[in-house]
Protein backbone atom coordinates (compact mmCIF):
# COMPACT_ATOMS: atom_id res chain seq x y z
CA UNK A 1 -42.02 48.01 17.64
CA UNK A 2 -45.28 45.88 19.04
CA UNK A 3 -48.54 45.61 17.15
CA UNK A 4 -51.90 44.81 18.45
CA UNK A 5 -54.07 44.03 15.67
CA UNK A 6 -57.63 44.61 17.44
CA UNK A 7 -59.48 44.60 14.02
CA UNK A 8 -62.77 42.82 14.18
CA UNK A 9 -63.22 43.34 18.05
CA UNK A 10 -65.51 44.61 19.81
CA UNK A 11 -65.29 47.02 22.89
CA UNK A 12 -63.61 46.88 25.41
CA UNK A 13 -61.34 44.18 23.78
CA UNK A 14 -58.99 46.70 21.30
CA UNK A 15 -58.12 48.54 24.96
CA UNK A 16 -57.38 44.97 26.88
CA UNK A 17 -55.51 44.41 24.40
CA UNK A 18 -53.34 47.64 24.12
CA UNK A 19 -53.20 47.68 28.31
CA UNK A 20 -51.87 44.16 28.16
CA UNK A 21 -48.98 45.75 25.27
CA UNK A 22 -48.50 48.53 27.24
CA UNK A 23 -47.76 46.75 30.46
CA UNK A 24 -45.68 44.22 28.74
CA UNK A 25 -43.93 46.69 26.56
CA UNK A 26 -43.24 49.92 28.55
CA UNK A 27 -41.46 51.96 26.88
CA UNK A 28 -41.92 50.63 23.23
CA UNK A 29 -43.52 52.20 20.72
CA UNK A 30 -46.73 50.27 19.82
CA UNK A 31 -49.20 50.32 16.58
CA UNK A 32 -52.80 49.72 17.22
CA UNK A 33 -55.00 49.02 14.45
CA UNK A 34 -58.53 49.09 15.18
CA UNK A 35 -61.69 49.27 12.79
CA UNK A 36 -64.34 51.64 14.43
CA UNK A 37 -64.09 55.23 15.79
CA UNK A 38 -65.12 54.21 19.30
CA UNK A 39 -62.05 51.95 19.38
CA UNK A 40 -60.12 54.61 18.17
CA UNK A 41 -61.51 56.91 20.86
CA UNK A 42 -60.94 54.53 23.81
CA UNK A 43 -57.19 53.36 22.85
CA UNK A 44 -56.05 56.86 22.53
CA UNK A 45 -57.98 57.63 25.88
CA UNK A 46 -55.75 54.88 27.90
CA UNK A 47 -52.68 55.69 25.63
CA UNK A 48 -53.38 59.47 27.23
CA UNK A 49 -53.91 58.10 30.69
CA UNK A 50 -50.49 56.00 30.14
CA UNK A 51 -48.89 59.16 29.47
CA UNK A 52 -48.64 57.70 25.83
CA UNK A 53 -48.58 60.66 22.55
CA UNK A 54 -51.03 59.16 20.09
CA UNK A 55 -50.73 59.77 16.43
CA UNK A 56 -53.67 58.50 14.19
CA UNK A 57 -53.57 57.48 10.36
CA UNK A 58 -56.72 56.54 8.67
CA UNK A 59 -55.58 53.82 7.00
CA UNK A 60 -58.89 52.95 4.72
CA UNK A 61 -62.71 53.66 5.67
CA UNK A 62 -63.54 53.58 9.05
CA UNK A 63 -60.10 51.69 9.73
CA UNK A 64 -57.11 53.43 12.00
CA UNK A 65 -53.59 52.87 12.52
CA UNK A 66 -52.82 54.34 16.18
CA UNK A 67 -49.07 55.03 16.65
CA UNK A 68 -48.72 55.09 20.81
CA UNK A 69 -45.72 56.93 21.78
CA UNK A 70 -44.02 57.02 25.21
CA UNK A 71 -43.85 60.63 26.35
């Protein structure tokens, strides 16, 4: 299983960073963890448009743990 820790980054650098996973890794599982909602919102966006099920943990305040599954 990848991770892409994207913690700490700014837009549009947490979905770069999943893409570049993605592409690299297709058909691997792959944890995102990102620190702001927006993030959240845009990585399961392109995990949708990548035809990628998203599950999403909070895992502490305004921190998420994005499991990206190949449908």
């Amino acid at each position: 299983m990848i991770e892409v820790d994207a913690r700490g980054l700014g837009c549009p650098i947490p979905v770069v960073k999943t893409k570049q996973a993605i592409e690299k890794n297709p058909g691997e599982q792959i944890i995102v963890l990102v620190d702001a909602a927006v993030a959240k919102e845009n990585v399961s966006r392109l995990a949708a448009c990548k035809k990628y099920n998203v599950q999403c943990e909070a895992a502490a305040t305004e921190e998420f743990r994005l499991l990206l599954s190949p449908m």
